[in-house]
Protein backbone atom coordinates (compact mmCIF):
# COMPACT_ATOMS: atom_id res chain seq x y z
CA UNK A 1 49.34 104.88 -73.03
CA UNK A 2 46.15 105.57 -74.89
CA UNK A 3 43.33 106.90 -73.36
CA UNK A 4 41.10 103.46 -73.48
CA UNK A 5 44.41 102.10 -71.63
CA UNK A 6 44.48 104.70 -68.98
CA UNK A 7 40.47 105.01 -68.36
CA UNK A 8 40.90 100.98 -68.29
CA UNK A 9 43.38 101.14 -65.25
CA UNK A 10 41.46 104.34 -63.84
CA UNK A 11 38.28 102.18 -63.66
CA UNK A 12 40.10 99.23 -61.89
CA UNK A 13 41.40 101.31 -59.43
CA UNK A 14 38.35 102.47 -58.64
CA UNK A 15 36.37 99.19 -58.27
CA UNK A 16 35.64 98.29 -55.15
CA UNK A 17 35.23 94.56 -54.60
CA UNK A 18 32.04 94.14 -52.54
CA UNK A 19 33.81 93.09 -49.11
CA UNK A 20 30.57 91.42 -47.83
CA UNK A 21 29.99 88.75 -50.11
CA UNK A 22 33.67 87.83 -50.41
CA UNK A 23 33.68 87.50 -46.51
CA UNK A 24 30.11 85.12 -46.62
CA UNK A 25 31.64 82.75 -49.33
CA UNK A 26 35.07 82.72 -46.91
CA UNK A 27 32.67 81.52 -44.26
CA UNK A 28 30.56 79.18 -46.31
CA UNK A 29 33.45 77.68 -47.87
CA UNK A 30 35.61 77.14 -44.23
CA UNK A 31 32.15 76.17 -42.94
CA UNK A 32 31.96 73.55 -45.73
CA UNK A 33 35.64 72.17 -45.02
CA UNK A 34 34.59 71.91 -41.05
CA UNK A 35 31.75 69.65 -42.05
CA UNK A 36 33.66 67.58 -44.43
CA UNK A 37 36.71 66.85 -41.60
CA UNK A 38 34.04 66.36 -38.78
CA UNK A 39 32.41 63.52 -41.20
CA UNK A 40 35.43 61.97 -42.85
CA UNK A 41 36.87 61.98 -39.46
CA UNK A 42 33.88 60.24 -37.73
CA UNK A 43 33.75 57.85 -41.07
CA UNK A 44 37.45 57.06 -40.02
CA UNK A 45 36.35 56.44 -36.27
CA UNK A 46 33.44 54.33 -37.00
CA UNK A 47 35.28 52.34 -39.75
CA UNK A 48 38.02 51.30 -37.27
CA UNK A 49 35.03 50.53 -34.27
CA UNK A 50 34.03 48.44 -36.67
CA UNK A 51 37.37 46.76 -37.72
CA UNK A 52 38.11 46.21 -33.87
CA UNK A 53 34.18 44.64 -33.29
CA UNK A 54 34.74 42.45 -36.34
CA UNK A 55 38.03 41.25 -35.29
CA UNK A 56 36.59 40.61 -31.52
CA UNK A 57 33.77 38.50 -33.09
CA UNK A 58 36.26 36.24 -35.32
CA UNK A 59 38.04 35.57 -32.18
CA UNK A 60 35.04 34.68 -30.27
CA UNK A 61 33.59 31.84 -33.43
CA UNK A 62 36.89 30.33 -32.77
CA UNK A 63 36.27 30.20 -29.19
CA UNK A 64 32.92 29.33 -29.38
CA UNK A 65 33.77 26.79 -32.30
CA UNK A 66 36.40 25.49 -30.21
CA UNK A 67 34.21 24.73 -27.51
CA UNK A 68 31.38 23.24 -29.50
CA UNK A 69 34.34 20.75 -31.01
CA UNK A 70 35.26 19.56 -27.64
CA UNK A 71 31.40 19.12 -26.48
CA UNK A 72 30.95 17.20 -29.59
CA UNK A 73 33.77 14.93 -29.28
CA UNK A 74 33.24 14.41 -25.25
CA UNK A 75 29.55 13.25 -26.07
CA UNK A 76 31.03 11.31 -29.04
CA UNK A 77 33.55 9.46 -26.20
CA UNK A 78 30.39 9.14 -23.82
CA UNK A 79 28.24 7.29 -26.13
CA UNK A 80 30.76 5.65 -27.48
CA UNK A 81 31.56 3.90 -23.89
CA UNK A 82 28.33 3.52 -22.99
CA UNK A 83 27.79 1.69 -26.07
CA UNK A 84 30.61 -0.53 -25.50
CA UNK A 85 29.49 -1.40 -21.93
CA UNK A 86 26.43 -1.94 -23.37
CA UNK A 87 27.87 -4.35 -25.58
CA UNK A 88 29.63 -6.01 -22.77
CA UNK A 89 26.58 -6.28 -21.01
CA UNK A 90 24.91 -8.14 -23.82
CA UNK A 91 27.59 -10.57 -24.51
CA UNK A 92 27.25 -12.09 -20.82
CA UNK A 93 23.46 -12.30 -21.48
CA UNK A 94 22.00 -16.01 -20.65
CA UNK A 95 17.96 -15.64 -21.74
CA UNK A 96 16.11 -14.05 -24.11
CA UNK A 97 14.14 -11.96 -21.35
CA UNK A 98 17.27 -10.37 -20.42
CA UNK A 99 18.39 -9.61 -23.73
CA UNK A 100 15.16 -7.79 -24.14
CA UNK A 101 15.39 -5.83 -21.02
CA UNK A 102 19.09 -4.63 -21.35
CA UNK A 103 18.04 -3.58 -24.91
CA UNK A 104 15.10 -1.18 -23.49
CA UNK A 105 16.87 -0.11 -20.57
CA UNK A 106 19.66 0.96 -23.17
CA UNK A 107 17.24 2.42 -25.65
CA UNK A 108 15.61 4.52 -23.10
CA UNK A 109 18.63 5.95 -21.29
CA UNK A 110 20.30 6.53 -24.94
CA UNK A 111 17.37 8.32 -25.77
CA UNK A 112 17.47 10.91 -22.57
CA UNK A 113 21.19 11.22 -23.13
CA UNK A 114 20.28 12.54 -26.40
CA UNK A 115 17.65 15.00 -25.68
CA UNK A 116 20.02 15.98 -22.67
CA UNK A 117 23.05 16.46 -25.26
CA UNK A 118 20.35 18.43 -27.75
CA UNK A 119 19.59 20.72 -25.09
CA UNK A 120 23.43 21.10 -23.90
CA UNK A 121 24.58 22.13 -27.85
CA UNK A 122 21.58 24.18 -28.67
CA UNK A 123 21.87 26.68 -25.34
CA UNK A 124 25.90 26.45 -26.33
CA UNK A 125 25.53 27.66 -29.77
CA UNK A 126 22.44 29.95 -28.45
CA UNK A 127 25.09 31.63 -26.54
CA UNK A 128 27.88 30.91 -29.02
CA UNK A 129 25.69 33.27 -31.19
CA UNK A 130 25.14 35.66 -29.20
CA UNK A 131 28.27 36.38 -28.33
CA UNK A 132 29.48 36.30 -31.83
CA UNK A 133 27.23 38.75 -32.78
CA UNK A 134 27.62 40.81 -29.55
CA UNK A 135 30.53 43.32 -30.74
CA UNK A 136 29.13 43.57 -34.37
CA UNK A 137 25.44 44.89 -32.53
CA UNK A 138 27.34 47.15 -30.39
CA UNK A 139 29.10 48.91 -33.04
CA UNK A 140 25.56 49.25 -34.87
CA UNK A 141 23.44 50.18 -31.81
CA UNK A 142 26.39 52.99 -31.03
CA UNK A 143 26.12 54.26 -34.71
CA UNK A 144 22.15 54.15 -34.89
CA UNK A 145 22.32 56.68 -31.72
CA UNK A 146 24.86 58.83 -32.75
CA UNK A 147 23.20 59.32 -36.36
CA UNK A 148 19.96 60.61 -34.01
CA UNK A 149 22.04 63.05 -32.01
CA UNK A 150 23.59 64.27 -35.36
């Protein structure tokens, strides 16, 4: 060997690799992987919270759609019937007079059955909502206090 070659190796063998900082970027770097499972795995948890809230509130629209369809459709048949007995009732009429007051008795009592019916569909789809939205809010209200304890 020449004597740069051997004064080369000499010199390496010598070296000393400052322990210390290779041991504090060991740490910061396993730190560094910690954090980055701890997050990806509470992205993972909070991705399938949410999968499982959205998937509760699709199955409660159908309910609740489901139920609004048959409230619809049995206040449909009601007015329907009524109509036809009111129809009835007309058709065996003998004066004017009583035409007039079977009319307005009808009129008014159609008109309470509708404000009644209003007030039936709007607390069902109040609720309807509600409980649609109810897993969704959950998820969010859960996430909103763990991101102030983190």
């Amino acid at each position: 060997m020449t004597k740069t070659a051997d004064k080369t190796a000499e010199i390496i063998e010598n070296a000393e690799v400052p322990t210390a900082a290779t041991d504090q970027f060991r740490a910061v770097a396993e730190k560094g992987v910690e954090q980055s499972k701890e997050a990806l795995s509470k992205l993972a948890t909070g991705a399938e919270a949410t999968q499982k809230a959205l998937e509760s509130s699709f199955e409660t629209a159908k309910t609740a759609g489901n139920e609004l369809s048959l409230k619809t459709i049995a206040a449909l048949r009601a007015n329907v019937e009524t109509s036809f007995s009111h129809l009835e009732a007309l058709v065996a009429v003998k004066s004017p007079s009583e035409f007039i007051e079977l009319q307005t008795a009808f009129l008014r009592k159609q008109v309470e059955k509708t404000v009644e019916q209003g007030k039936e569909f709007q607390a069902a789809a109040t609720k309807a909502a509600e409980d649609v939205s109810k897993p969704i809010k959950d998820v969010y209200e859960k996430a909103m206090k763990d991101l102030k304890v983190a």
